[in-house]
Structure formats: structure tokens, C-alpha cells
Protein backbone atom coordinates (compact mmCIF):
# COMPACT_ATOMS: atom_id res chain seq x y z
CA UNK A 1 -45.68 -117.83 28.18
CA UNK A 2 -46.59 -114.55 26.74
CA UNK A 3 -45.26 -112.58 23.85
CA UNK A 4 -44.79 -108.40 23.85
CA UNK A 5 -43.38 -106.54 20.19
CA UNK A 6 -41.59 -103.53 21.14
CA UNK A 7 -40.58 -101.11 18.53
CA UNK A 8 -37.56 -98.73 17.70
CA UNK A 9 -35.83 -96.92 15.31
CA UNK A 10 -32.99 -99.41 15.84
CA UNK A 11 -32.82 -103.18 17.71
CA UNK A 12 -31.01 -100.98 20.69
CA UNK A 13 -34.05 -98.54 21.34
CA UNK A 14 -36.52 -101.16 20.75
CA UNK A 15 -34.69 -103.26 23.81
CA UNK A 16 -34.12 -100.20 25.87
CA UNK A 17 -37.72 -99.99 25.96
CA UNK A 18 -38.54 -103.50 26.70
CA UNK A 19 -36.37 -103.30 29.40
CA UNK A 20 -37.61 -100.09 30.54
CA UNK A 21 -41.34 -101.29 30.47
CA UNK A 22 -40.64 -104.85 31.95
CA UNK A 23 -38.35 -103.38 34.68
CA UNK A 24 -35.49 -105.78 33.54
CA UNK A 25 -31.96 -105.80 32.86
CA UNK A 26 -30.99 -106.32 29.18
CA UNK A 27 -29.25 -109.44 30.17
CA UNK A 28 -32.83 -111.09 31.57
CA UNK A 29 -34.12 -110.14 28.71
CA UNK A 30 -35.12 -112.42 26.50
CA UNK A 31 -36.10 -111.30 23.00
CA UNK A 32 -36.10 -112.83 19.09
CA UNK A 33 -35.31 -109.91 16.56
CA UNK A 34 -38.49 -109.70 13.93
CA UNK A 35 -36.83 -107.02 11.97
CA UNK A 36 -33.86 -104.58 11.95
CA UNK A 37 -35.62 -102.02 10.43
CA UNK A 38 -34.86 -99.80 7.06
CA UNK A 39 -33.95 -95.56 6.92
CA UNK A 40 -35.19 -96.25 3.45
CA UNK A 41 -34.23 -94.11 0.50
CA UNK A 42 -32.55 -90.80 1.59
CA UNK A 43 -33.49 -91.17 5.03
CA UNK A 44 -37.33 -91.17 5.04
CA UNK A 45 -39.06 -92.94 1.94
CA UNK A 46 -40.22 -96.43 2.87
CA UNK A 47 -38.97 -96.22 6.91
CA UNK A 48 -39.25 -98.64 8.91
CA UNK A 49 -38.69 -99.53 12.55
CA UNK A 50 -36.89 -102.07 14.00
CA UNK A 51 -38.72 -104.74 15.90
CA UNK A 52 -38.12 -107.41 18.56
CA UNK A 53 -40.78 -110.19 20.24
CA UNK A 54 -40.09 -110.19 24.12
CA UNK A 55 -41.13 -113.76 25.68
CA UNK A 56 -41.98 -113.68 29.59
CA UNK A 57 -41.99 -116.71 31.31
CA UNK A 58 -44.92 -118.10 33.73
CA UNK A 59 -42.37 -116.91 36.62
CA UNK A 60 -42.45 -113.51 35.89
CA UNK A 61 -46.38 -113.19 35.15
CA UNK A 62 -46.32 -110.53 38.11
CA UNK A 63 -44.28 -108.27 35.94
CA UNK A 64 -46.21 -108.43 32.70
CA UNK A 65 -49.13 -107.37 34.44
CA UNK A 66 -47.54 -103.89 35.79
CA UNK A 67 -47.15 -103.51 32.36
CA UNK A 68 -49.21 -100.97 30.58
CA UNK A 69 -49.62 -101.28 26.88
CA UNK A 70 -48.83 -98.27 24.57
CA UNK A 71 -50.66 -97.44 21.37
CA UNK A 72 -48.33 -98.15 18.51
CA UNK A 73 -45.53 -98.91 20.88
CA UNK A 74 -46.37 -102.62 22.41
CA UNK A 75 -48.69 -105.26 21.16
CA UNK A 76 -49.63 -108.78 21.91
CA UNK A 77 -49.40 -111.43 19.32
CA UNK A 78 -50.80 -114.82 20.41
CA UNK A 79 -49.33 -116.32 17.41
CA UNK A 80 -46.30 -115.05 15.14
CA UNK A 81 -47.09 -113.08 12.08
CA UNK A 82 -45.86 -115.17 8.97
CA UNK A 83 -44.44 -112.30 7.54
CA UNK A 84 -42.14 -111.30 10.85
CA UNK A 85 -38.80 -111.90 9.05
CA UNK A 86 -39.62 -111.17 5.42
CA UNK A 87 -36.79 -112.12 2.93
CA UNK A 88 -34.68 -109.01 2.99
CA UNK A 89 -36.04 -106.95 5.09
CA UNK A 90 -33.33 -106.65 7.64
CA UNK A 91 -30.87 -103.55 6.79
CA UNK A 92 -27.81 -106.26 8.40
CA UNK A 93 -28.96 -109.44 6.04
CA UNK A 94 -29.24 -106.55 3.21
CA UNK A 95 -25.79 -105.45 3.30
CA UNK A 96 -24.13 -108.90 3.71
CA UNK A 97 -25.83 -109.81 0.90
CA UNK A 98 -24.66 -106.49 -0.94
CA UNK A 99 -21.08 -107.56 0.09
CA UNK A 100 -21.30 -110.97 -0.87
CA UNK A 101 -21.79 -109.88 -4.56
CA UNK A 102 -19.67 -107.06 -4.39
CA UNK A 103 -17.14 -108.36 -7.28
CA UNK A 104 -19.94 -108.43 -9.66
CA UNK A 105 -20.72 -104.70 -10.72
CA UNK A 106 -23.46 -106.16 -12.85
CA UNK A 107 -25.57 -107.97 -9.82
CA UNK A 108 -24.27 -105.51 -7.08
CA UNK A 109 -26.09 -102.80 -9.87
CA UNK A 110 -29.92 -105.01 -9.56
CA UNK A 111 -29.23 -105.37 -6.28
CA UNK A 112 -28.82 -101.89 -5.19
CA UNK A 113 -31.70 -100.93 -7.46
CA UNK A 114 -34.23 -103.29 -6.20
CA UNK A 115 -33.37 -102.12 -2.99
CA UNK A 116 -34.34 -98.72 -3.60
CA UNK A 117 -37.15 -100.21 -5.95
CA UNK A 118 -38.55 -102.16 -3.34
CA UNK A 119 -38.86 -99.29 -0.62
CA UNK A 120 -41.12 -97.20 -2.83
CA UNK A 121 -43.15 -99.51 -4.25
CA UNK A 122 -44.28 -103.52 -4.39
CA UNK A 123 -43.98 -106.64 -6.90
CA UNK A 124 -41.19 -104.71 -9.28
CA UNK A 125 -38.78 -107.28 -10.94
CA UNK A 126 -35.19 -105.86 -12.29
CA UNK A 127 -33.33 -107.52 -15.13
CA UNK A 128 -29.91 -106.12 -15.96
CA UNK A 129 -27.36 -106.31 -18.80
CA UNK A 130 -23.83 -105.18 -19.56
CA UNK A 131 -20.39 -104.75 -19.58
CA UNK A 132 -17.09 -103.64 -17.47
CA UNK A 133 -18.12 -100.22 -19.34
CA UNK A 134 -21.55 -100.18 -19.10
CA UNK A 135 -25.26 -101.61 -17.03
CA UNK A 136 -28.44 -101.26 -18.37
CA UNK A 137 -31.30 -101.87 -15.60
CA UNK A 138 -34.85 -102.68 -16.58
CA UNK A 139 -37.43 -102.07 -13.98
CA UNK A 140 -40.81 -103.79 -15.04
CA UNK A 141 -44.11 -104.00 -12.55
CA UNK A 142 -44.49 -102.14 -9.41
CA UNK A 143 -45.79 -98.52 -9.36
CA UNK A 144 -44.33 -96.85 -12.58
CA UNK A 145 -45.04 -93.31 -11.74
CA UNK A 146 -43.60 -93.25 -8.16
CA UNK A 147 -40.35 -94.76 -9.32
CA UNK A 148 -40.31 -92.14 -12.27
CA UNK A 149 -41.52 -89.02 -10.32
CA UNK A 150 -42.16 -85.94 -11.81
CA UNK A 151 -40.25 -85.03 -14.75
CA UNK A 152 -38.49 -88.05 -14.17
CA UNK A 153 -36.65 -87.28 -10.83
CA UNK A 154 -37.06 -89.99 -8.78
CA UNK A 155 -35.84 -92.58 -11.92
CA UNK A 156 -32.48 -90.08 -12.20
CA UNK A 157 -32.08 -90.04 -8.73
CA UNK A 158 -31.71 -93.81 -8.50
CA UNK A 159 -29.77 -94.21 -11.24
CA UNK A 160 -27.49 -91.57 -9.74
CA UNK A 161 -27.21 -93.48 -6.49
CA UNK A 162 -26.83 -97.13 -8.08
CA UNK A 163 -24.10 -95.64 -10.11
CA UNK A 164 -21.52 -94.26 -7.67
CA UNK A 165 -22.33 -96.96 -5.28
CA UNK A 166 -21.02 -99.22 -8.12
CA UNK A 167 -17.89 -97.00 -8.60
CA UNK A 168 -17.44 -96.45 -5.18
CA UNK A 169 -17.25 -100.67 -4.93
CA UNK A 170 -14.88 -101.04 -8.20
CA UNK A 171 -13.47 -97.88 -9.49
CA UNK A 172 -9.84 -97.40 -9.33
CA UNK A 173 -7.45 -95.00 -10.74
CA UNK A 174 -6.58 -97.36 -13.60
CA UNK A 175 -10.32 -98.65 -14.04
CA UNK A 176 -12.99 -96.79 -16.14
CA UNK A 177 -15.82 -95.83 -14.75
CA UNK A 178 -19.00 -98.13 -15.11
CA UNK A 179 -21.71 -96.01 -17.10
CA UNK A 180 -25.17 -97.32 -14.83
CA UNK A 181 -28.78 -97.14 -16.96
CA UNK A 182 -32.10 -97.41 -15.52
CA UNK A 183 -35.15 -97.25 -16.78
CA UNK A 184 -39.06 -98.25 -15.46
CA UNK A 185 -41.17 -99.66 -18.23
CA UNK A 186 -39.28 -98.54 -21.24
CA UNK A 187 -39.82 -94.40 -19.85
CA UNK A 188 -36.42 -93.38 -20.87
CA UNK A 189 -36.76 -94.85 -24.68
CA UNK A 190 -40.16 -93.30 -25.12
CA UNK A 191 -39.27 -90.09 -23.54
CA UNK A 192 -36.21 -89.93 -25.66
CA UNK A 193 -37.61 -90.94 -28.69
CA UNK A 194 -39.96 -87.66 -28.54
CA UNK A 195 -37.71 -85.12 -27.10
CA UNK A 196 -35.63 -86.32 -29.89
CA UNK A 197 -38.93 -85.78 -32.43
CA UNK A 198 -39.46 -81.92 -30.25
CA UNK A 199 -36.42 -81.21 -30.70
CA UNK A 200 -36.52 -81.21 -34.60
CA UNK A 201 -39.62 -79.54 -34.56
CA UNK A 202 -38.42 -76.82 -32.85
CA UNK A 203 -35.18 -76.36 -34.45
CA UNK A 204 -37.57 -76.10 -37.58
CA UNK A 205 -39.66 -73.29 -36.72
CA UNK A 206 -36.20 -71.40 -35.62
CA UNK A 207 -34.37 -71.59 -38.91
CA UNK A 208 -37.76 -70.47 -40.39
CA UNK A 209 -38.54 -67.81 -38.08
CA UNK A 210 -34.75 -66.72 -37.76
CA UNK A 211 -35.51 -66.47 -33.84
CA UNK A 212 -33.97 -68.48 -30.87
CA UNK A 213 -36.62 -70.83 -29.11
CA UNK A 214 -36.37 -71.43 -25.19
CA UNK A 215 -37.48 -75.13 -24.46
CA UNK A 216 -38.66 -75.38 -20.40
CA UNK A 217 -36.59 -76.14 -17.62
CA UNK A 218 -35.21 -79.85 -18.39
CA UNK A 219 -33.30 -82.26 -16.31
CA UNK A 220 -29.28 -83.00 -17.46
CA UNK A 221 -30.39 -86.01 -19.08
CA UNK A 222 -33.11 -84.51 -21.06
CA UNK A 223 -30.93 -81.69 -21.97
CA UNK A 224 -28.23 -84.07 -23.35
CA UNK A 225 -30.95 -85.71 -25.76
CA UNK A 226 -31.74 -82.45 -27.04
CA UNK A 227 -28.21 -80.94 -28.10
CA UNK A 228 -26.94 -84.38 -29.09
CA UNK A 229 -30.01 -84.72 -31.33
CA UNK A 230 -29.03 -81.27 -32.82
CA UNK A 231 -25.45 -81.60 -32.88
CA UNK A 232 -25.28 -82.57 -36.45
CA UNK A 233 -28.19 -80.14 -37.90
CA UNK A 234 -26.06 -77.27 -39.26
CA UNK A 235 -28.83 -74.40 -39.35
CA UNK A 236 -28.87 -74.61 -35.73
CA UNK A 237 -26.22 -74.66 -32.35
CA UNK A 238 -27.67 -75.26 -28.87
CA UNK A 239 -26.84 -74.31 -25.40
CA UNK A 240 -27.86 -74.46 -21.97
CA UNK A 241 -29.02 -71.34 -19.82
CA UNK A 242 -29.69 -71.17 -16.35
CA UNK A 243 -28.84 -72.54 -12.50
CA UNK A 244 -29.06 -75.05 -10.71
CA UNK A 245 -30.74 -78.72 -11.60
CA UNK A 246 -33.37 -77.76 -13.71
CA UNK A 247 -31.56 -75.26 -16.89
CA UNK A 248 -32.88 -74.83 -20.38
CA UNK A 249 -31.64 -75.36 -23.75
CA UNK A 250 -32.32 -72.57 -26.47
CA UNK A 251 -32.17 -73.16 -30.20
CA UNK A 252 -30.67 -70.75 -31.83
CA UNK A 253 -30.75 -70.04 -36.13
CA UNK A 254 -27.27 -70.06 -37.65
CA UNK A 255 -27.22 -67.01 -40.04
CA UNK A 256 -26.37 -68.29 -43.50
CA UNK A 257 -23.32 -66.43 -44.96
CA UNK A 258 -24.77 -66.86 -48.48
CA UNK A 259 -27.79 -64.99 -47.91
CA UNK A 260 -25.76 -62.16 -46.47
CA UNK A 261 -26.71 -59.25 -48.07
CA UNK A 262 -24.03 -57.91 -50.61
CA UNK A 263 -23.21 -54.16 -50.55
CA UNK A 264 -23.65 -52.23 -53.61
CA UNK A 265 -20.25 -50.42 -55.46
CA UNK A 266 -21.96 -47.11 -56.73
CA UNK A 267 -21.41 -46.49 -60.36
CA UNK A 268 -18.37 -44.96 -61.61
């Protein structure tokens, strides 16, 4: 007996070429499927191919040796890798999963997120909390930086994605929709804590310098920190200028009526 691995992008290419290599119909083809591969996140981060282990029989030795091996493409495996079929690697046993828990917002939430989690980096754990208005998903271990990106992206864009596929699964016209929270290692507390802390600063130096002060281009969730933050200061009003994703917020000094300068009646 000997053992091939053919790859694909899907199970179908991966046995089109086994059968194209081998010289033999799909139906003589026998074949154990290792892994069904993974697009990843938006279609390239943490790809992977699909993969099948081809097993010829004594009786058609003749054929494996008019086969010619391809870099990258075929391999021989005397014994089995034990990480063929990892737990949840397969995009099929992924979804069932992912339907299987589709009545809890709450665990379809982690599991969406690890998902995502898991393609970018290794050995990050999810808890989650919450209610029919509201999850809140803690992301602890892995790589910290690639799942928050620069300026945060990456974190937003997950949480972005875990929320409407949430919604998508349980919002109806007469439900609310679910508010969905992530953050990696406590990022969004700390980062809010001192835009918060900026913010006040700034807002500071305006009402003492009577001039508006442009803060740099800021994502929508660091923008909302910043006017919320100011909403109740009265010397100040906010607003955002610019297009597209990244906009700005500019402080701007509220003139104070009582220090209006009062014209003078001329002397009768």
C-alpha cells in the first residue's frame, strides 16, 4: 500500500488532480479527506488548502510509478501526520458546529470570534458575557498586536463581522439588535480610558487659547469616546470633519456670552 496527499483549494480540485496524476476515474479513486481547507478571514488571512490522502493498492503499483511527484503539490507520508484532522479545522465541521449553536447569540458570538481569532494567530482563549441586548468578548493570549492592528483595525473589523453575523442569525423586525464587544487584552478599556484623559486635555488648552484643536484621523469608535467624553463640558462642542473611515474630531471654544464685550452709550 502506498499513500499520495494531493492538494487544492477545495476537496474537488484536490481529487481532480489525483485523478489526473494517477490516470483514474474519480470513482476508483480511493481517498480519506485530511482537511477541507479555510478562505480564512476576508478571503486571504490564514488560507488554507484543502487536502486528501490517496491510498494505491499493491495492484496498481504500475501506476504509482508513472507518477511524477510535484513540489508542493504531492507528497509521500509513510505514516499519518497526528495533526491531519485537527479539531476544527474543516470549513464543513466549522459551520455545523456554527449552526448547531445558532439559538444562542451569546456562544454563536465566541464562536464566530475564535474563528476569526484562530486564523490570525495561535493559543487565544475567548470568554464572553451578556445579554439579549448586549455581548462582551474577551480575547486573552495569542498575538495581541495582530488581532488589534494598527490603530486598532483589525479588533473593529472583527467585532464588525461577529456582530452582523449575530443579527443576521437572530434579528427580526420586532427584536433589538444585539450590541457585540470585543476586546484583546483589555486594549479597548486602556485605550478609552486615555482618549478619554486626551480629550480633556485638549478641550483645556481650547477654552484657554479660544482656538479650535484638530485631533488626527480616528476610527468611529475612537471618535465616539471623544465627543461623548465632551458632551457634558459646556466650554466646549465637538464635531467630526472629514471622509471616509478615518475623520477627525475638532474641539471647538464656546464663546461665553458674559464676557461679551458691552458697547458704550456716549454721554448725553
Amino acid at each position: 500500500m502506498s499513500s499520495f496527499e494531493y492538494k487544492g483549494k477545495n476537496v474537488d480540485q484536490a481529487v481532480k488532480k489525483a485523478c489526473e496524476e494517477l490516470k483514474l476515474n474519480q470513482d476508483e479513486l480511493k481517498y480519506e479527506v485530511l482537511s477541507y481547507g479555510s478562505s480564512g478571514i476576508f478571503g486571504f488571512a490564514g488560507a488554507k488548502k484543502a487536502r486528501i490522502l490517496v491510498t494505491l493498492a499493491e495492484k496498481a503499483q504500475d501506476l504509482e510509478n508513472q507518477v511524477t511527484e510535484q513540489p508542493d503539490e504531492i507528497s509521500i507520508d509513510a505514516q499519518r501526520p497526528e495533526d491531519y484532522i485537527p479539531h476544527g479545522d474543516s470549513d464543513r465541521s466549522q459551520e455545523q458546529a456554527l449552526h448547531s449553536i445558532s439559538d444562542n447569540p451569546l456562544e454563536l458570538g465566541r464562536a464566530v470570534l475564535q474563528r476569526f481569532v484562530d486564523a490570525i494567530t495561535e493559543d487565544a482563549k475567548i470568554t464572553a458575557e451578556g445579554d439579549s441586548e448586549q455581548i462582551f468578548l474577551k480575547v486573552a493570549g495569542g498575538n495581541a498586536g495582530l488581532l488589534i492592528g494598527k490603530k486598532g483595525q483589525t479588533l473593529e473589523a472583527m467585532q464588525s463581522l461577529v456582530e452582523k453575523i449575530v443579527n443576521k442569525q437572530h434579528n427580526t423586525k420586532h427584536d433589538p439588535r444585539i450590541r457585540v464587544h470585543v476586546d484583546v487584552e483589555g486594549y479597548l478599556e486602556t485605550r478609552k480610558a486615555n482618549l478619554e484623559k486626551l480629550a480633556m486635555q485638549l478641550a483645556d488648552k481650547s477654552k484657554r487659547i479660544s482656538k479650535a484643536i484638530t485631533l488626527g484621523q480616528m476610527s468611529a469608535y475612537d471618535r465616539r469616546i471623544v465627543h461623548l467624553a465632551l458632551k457634558g463640558d459646556p466650554g466646549v462642542r465637538t464635531k467630526s470633519r472629514g471622509e471616509g473611515y478615518l475623520r477627525k474630531v475638532v474641539i471647538f471654544p464656546r464663546k461665553n456670552r458674559s464676557q461679551r464685550p458691552q458697547r458704550h452709550q456716549s454721554a448725553k
